[in-house]
N, C-alpha and C. Protein backbone atom coordinates (compact mmCIF):
# COMPACT_ATOMS: atom_id res chain seq x y z
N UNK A 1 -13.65 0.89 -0.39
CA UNK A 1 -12.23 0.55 -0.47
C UNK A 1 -11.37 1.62 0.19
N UNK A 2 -11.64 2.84 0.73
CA UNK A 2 -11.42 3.70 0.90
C UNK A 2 -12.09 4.34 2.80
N UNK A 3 -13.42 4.49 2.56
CA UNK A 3 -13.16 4.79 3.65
C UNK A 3 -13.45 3.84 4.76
N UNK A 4 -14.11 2.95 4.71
CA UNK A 4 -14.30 2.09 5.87
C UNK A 4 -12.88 1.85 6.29
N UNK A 5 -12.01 1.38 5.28
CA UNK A 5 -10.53 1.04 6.22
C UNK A 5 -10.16 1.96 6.97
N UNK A 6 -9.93 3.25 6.73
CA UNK A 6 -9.38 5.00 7.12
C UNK A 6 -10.28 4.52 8.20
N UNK A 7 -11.50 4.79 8.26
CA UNK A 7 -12.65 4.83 9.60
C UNK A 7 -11.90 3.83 10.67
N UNK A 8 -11.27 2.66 9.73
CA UNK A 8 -11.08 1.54 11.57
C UNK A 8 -9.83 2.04 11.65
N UNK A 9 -9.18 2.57 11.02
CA UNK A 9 -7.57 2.93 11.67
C UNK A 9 -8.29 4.34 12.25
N UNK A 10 -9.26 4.89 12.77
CA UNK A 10 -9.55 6.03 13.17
C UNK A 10 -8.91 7.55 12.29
N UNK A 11 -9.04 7.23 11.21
CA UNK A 11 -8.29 8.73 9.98
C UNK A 11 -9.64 9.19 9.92
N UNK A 12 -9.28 10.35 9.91
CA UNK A 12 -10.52 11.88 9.85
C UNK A 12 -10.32 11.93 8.21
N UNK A 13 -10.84 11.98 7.28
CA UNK A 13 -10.78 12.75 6.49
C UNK A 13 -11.73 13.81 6.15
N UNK A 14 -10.76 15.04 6.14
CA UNK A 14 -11.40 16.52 5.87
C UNK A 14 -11.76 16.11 4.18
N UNK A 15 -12.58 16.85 3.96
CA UNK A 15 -13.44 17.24 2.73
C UNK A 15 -13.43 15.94 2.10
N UNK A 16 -13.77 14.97 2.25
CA UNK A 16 -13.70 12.98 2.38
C UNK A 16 -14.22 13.35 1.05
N UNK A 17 -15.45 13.51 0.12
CA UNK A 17 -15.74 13.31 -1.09
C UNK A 17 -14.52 14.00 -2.18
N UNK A 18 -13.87 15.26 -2.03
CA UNK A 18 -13.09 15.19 -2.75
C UNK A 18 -11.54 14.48 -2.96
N UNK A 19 -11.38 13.73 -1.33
CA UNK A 19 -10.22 12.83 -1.40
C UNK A 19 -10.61 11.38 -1.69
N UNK A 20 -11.63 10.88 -1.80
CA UNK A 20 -11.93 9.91 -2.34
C UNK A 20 -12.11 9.78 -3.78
N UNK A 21 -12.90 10.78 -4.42
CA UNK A 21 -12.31 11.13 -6.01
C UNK A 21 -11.44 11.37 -6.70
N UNK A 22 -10.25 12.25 -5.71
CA UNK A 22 -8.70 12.13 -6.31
C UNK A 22 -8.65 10.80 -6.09
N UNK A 23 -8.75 10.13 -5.14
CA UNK A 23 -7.98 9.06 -4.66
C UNK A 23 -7.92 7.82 -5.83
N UNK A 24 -9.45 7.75 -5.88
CA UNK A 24 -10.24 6.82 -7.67
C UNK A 24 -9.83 7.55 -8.51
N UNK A 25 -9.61 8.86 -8.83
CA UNK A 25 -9.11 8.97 -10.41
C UNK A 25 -7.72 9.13 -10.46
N UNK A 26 -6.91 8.71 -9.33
CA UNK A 26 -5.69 8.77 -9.33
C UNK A 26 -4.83 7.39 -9.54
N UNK A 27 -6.04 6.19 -9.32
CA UNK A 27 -5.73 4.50 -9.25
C UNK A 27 -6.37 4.19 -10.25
N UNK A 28 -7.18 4.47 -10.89
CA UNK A 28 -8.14 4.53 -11.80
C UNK A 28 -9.04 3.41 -11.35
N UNK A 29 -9.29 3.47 -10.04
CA UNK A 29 -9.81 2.67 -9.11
C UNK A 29 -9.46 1.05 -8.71
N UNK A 30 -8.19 0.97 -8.84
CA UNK A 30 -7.65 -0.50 -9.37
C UNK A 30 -7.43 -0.77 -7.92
N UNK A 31 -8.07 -1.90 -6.83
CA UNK A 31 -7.74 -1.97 -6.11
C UNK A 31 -6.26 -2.07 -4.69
N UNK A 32 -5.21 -2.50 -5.55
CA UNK A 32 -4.14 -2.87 -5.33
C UNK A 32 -3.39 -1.20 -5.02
N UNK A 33 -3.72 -0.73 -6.28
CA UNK A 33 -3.47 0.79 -5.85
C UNK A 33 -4.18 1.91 -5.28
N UNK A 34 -5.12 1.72 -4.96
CA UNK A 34 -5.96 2.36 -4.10
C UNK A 34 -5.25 1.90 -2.76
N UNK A 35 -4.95 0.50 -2.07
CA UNK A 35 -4.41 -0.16 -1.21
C UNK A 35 -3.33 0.82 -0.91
N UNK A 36 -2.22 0.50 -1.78
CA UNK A 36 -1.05 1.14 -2.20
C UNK A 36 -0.73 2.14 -1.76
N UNK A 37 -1.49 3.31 -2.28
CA UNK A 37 -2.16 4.75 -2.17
C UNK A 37 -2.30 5.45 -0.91
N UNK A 38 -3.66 4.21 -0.16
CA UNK A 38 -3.79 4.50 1.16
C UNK A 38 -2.56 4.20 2.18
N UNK A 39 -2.19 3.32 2.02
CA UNK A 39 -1.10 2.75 2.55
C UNK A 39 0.08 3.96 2.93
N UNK A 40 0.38 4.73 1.93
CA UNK A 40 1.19 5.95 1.94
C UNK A 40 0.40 7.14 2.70
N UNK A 41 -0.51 7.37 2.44
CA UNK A 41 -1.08 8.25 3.69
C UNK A 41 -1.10 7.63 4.77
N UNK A 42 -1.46 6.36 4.93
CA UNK A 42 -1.66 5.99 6.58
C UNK A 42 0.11 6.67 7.73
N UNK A 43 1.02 5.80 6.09
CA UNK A 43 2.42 5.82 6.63
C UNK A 43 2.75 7.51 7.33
N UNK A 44 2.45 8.43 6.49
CA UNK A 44 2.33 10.28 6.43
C UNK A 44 1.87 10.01 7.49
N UNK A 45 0.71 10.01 8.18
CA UNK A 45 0.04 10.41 9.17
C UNK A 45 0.81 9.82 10.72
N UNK A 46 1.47 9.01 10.39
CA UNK A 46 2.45 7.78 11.61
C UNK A 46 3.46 8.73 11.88
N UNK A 47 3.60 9.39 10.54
CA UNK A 47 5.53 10.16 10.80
C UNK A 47 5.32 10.89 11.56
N UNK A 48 3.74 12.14 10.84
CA UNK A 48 3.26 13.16 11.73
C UNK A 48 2.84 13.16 13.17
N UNK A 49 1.72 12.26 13.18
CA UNK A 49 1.48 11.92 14.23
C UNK A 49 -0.21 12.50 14.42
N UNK A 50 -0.70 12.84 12.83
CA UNK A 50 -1.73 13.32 13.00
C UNK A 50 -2.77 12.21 12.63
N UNK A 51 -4.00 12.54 12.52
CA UNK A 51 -5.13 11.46 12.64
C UNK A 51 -6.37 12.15 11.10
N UNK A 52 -5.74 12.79 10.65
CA UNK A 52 -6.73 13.40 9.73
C UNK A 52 -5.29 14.06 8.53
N UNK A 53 -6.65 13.44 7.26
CA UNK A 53 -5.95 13.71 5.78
C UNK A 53 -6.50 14.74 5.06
N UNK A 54 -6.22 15.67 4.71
CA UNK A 54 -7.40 16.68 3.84
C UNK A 54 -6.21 16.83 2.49
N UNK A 55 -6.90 17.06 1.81
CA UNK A 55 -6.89 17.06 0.07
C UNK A 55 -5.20 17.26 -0.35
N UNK A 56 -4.36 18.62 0.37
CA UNK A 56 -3.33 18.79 0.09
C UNK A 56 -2.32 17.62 0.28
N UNK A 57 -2.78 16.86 1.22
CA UNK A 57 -1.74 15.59 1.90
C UNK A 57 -1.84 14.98 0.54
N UNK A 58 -2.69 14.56 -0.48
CA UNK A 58 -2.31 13.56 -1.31
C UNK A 58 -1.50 14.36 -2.77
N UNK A 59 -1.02 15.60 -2.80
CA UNK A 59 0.11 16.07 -3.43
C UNK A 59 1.46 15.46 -3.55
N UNK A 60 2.29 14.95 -2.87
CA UNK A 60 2.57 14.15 -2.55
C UNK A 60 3.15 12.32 -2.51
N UNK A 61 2.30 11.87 -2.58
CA UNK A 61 1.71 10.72 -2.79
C UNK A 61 2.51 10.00 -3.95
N UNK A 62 2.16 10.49 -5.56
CA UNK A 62 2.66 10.32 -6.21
C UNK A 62 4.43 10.16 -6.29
N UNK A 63 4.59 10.95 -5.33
CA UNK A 63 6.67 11.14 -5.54
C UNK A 63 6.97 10.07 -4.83
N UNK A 64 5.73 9.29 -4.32
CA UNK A 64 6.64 8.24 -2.98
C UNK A 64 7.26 7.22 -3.78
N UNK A 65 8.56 7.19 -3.72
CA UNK A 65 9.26 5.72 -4.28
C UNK A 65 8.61 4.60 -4.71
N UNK A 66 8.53 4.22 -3.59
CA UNK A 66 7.74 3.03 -3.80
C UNK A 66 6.51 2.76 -4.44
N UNK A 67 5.53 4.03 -4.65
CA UNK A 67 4.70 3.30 -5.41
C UNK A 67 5.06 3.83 -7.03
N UNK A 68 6.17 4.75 -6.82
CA UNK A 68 6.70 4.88 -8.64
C UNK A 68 7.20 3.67 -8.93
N UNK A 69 7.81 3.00 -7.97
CA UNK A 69 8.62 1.22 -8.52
C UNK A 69 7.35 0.57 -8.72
N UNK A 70 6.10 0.47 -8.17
CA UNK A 70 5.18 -0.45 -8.26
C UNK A 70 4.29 0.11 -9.29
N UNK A 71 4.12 1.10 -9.53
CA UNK A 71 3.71 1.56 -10.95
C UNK A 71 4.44 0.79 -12.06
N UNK A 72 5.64 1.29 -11.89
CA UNK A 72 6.39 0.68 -12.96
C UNK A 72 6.92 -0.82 -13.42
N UNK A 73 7.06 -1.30 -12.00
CA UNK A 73 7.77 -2.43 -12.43
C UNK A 73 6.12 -3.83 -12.59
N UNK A 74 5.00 -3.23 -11.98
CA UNK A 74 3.84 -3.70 -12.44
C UNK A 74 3.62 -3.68 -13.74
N UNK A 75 3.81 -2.86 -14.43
CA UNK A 75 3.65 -2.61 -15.70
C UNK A 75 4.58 -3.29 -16.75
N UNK A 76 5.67 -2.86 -16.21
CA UNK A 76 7.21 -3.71 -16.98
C UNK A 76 7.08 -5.38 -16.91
N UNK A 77 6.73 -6.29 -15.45
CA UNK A 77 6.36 -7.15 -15.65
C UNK A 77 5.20 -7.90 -15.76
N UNK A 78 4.23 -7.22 -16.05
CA UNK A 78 2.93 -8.30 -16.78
C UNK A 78 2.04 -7.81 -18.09
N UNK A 79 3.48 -7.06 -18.70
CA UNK A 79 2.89 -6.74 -20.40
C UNK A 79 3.82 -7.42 -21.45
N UNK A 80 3.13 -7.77 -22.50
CA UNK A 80 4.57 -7.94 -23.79
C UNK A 80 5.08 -6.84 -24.26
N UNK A 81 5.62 -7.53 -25.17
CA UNK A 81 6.38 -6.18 -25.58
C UNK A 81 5.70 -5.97 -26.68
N UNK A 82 4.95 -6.24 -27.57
CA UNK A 82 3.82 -5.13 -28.11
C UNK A 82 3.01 -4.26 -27.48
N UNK A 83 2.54 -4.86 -26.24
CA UNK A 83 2.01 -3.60 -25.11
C UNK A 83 2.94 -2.87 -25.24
N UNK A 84 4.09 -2.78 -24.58
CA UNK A 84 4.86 -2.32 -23.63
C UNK A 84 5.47 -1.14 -25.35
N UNK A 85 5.47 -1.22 -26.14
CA UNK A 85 5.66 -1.04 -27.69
C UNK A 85 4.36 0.02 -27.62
N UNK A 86 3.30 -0.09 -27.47
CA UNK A 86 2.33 0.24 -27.69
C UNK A 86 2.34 1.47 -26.65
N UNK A 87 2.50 1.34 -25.48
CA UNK A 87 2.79 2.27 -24.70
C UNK A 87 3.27 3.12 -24.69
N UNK A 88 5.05 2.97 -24.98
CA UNK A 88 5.87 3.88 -25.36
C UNK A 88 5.78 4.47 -26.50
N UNK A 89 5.08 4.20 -27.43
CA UNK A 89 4.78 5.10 -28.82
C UNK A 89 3.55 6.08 -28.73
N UNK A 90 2.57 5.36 -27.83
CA UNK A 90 1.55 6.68 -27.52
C UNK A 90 2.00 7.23 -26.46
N UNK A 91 2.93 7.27 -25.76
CA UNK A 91 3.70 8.17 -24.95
C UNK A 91 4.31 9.33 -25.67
N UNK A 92 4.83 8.96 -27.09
CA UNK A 92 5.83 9.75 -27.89
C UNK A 92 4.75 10.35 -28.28
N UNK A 93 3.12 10.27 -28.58
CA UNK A 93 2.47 10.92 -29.61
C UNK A 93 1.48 11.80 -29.13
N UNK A 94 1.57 11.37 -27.53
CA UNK A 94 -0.04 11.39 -26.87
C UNK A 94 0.50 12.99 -25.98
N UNK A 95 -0.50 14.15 -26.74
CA UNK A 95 -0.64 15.28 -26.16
C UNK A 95 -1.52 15.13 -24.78
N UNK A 96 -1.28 15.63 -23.39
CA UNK A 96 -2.25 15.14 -22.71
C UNK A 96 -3.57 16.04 -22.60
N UNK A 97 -3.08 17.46 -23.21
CA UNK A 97 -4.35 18.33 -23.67
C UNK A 97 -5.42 17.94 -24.70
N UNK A 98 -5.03 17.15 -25.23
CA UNK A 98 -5.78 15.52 -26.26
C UNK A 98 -6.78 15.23 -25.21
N UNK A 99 -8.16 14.75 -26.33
CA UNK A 99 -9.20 13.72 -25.84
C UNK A 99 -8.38 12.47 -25.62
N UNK A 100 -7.55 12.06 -25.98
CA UNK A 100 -6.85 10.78 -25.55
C UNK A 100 -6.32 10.63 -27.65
N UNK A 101 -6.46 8.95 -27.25
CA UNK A 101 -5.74 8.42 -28.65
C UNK A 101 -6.20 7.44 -29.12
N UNK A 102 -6.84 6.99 -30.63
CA UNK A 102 -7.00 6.32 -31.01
C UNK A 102 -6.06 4.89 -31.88
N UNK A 103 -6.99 4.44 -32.34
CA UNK A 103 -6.03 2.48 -32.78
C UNK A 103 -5.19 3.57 -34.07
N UNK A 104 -5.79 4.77 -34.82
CA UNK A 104 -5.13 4.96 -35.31
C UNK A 104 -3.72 5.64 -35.54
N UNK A 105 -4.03 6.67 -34.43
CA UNK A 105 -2.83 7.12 -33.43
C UNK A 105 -1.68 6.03 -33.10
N UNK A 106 -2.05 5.11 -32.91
CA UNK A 106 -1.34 4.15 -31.79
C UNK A 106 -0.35 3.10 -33.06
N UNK A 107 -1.04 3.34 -34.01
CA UNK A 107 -0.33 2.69 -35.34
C UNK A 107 0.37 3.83 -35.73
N UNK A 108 -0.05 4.73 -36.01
CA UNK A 108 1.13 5.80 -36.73
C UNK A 108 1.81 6.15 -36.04
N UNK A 109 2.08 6.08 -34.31
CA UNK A 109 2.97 6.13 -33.64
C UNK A 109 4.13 5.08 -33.66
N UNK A 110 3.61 3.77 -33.74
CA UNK A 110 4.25 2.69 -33.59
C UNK A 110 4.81 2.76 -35.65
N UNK A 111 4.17 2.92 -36.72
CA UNK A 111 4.86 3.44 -37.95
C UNK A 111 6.14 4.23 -37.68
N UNK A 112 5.75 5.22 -36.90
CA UNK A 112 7.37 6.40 -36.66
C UNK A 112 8.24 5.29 -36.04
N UNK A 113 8.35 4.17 -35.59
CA UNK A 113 9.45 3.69 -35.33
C UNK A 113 9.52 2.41 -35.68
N UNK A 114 8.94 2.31 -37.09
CA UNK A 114 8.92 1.43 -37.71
C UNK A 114 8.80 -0.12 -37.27
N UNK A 115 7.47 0.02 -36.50
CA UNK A 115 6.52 -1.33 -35.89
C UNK A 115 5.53 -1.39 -36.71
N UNK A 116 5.30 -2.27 -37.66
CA UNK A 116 4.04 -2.18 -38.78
C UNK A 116 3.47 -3.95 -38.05
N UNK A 117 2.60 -3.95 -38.01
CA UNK A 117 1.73 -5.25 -37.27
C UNK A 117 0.03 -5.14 -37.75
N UNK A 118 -0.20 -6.81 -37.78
CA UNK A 118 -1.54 -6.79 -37.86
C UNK A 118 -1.95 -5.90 -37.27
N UNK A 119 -3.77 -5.44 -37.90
CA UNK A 119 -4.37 -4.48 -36.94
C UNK A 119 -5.09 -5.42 -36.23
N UNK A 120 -5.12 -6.21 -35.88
CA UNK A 120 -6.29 -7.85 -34.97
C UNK A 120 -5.32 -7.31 -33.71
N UNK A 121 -3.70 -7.69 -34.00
CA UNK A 121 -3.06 -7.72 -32.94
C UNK A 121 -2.56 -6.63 -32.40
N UNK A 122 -2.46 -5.52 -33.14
CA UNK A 122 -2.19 -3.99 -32.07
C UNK A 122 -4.16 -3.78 -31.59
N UNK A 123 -4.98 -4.07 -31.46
CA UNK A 123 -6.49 -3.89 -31.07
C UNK A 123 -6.42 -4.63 -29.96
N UNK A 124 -6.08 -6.00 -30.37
CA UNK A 124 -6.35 -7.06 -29.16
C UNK A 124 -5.06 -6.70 -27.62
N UNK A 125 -3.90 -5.97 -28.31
CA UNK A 125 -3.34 -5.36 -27.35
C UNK A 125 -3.52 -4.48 -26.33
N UNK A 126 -4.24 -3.14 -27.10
CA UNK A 126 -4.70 -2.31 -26.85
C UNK A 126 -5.93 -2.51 -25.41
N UNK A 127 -7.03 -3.70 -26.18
CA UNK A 127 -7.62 -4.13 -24.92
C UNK A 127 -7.03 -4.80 -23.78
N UNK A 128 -6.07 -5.78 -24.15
CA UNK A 128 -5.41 -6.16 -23.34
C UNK A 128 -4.65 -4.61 -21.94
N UNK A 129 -4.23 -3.76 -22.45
CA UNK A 129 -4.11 -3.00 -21.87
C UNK A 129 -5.14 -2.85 -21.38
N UNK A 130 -6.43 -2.23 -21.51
CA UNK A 130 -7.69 -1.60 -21.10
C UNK A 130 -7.69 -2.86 -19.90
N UNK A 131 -7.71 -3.74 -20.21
CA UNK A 131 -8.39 -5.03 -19.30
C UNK A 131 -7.25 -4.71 -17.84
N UNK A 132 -6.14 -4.57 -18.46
CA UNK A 132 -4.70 -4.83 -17.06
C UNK A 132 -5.08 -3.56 -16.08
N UNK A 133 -5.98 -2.33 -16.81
CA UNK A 133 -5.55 -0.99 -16.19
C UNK A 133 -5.20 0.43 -16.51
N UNK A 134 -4.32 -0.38 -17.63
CA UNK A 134 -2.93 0.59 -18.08
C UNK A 134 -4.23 2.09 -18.84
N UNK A 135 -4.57 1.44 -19.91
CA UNK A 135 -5.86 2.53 -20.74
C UNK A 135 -6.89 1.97 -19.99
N UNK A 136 -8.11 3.09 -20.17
CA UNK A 136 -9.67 2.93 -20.34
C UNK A 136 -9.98 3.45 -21.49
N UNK A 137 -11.02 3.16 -21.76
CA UNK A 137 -11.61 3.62 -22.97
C UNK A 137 -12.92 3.69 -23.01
N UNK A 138 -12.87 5.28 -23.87
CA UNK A 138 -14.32 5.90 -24.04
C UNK A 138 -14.65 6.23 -25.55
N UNK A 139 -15.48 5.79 -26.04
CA UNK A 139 -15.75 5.34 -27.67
C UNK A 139 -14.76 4.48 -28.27
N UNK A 140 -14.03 5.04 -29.26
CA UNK A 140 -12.76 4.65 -29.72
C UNK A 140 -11.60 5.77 -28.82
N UNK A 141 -11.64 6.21 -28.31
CA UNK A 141 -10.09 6.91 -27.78
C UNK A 141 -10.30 6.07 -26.55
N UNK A 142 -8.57 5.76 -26.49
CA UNK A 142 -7.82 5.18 -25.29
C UNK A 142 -7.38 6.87 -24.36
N UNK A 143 -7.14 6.08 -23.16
CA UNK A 143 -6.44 7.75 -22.24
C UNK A 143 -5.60 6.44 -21.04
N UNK A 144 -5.06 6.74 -20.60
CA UNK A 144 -4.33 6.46 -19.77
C UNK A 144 -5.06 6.43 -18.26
N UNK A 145 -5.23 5.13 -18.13
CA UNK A 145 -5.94 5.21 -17.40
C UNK A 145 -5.35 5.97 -15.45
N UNK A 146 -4.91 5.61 -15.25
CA UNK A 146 -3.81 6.15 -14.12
C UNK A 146 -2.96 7.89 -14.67
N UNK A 147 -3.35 8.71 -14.31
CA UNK A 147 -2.92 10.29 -14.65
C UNK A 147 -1.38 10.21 -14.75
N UNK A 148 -1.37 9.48 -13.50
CA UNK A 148 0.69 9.76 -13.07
C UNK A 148 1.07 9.18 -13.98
N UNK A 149 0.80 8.01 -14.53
CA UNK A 149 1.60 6.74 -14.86
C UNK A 149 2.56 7.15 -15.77
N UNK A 150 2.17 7.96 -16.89
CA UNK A 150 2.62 8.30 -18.08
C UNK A 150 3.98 8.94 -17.49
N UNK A 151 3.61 10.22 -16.73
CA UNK A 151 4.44 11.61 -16.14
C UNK A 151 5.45 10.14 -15.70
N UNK A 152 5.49 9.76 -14.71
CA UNK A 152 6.60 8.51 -13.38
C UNK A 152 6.88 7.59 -14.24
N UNK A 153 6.81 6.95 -15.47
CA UNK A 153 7.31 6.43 -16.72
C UNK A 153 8.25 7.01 -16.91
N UNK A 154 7.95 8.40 -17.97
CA UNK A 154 9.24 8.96 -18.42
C UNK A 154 10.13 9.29 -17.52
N UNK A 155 9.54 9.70 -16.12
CA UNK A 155 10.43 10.41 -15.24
C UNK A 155 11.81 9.55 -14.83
N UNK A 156 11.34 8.47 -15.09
CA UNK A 156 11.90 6.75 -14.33
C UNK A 156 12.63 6.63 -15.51
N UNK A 157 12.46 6.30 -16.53
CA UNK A 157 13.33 5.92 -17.85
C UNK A 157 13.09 7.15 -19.11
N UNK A 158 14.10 6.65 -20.10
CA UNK A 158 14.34 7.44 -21.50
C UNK A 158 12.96 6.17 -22.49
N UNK A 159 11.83 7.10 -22.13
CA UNK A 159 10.81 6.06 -23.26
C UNK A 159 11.34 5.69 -24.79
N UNK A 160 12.13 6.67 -25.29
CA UNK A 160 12.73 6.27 -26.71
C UNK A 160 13.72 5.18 -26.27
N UNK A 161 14.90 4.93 -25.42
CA UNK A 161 15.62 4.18 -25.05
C UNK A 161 14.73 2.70 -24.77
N UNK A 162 13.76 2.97 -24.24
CA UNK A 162 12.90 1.60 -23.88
C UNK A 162 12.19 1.08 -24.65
N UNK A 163 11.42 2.39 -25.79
CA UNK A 163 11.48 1.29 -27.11
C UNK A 163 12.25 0.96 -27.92
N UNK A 164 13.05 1.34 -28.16
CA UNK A 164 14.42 0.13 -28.87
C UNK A 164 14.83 -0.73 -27.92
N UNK A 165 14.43 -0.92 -27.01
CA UNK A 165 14.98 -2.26 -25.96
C UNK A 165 14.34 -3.37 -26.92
N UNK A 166 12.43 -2.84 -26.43
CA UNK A 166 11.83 -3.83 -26.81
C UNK A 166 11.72 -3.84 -28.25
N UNK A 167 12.23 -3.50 -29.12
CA UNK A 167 12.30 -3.49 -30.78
C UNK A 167 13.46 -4.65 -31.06
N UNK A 168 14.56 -4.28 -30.13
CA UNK A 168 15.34 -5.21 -30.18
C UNK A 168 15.44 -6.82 -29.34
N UNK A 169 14.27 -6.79 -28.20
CA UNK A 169 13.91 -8.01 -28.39
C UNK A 169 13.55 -8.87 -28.79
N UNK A 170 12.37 -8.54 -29.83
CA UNK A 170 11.48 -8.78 -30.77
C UNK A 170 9.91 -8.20 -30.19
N UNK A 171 9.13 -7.61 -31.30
CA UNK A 171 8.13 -7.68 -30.52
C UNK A 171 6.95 -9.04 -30.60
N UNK A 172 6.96 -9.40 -32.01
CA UNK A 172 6.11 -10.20 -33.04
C UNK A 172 6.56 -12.11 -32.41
């Protein structure tokens, strides 16, 4: 997904195994954003005028507009708002020096702002996330699956402001 495309647009990449591993643990290999991703280096290299990417070029990357709107507004439109509930409360709770966060975390987060819900349906959410992207999961802890996402979230909006949006839509 990665380098055969780079190869036919003729892109060099210097030290290729470690920009292909940022590149996957930076999309959390989700094709669209890997696409995305590349897409923004190809664009870098057009402005420059150079033909080769090495590791520092994808520093970067992350600040480009456009894929902070497509982070986000991907996310904003194809979750509910118990996801989207679910999100913003392990945002409020989730140390990222943490192994990640568990169903129980994710309830006593969503308790602090007084979201009490079946546990069938904050679980079946939770996967629902795992399935879209948003988390992966390793045993019982969730982590975020995408590194930036969390950081270009808050950076983009007031996460406490956005869960009382969706508190006040309804979530249930």
């Amino acid at each position: 997904m990665i380098l055969q495309p780079m190869e036919s647009l003729r892109v060099h990449l210097e030290r290729r195994n470690e920009i292909v591993d940022r590149i996957f643990d930076e999309t959390a290999g989700q094709p669209n954003l890997i696409q995305f991703y590349c897409s923004i280096l190809v664009d870098q290299l057009d402005r420059t005028g150079s033909r080769t990417i090495t590791p520092e070029d994808l520093f970067g990357v992350h600040e480009n507009e456009e894929l902070r709107g497509f982070l986000v507004n991907t996310f904003m439109d194809n979750t509910t708002n118990l996801e989207k509930a679910i999100v913003f409360a392990a945002m409020t709770k989730y140390l990222p020096e943490k192994t990640g966060f568990d169903l129980e975390t994710v309830d006593a987060a969503l308790a602090e702002h007084q979201i009490i819900g079946p546990f069938l349906e904050i679980e079946h959410a939770c996967q629902n996330l795992t399935l879209a992207g948003t988390f992966t999961k390793q045993g019982r802890h969730y982590h975020f699956a995408t590194p930036i996402f969390p950081r270009i979230l808050s950076e983009s909006y007031n996460v406490d402001f956005l869960l009382r949006k969706v508190l006040q839509e309804g979530i249930w």
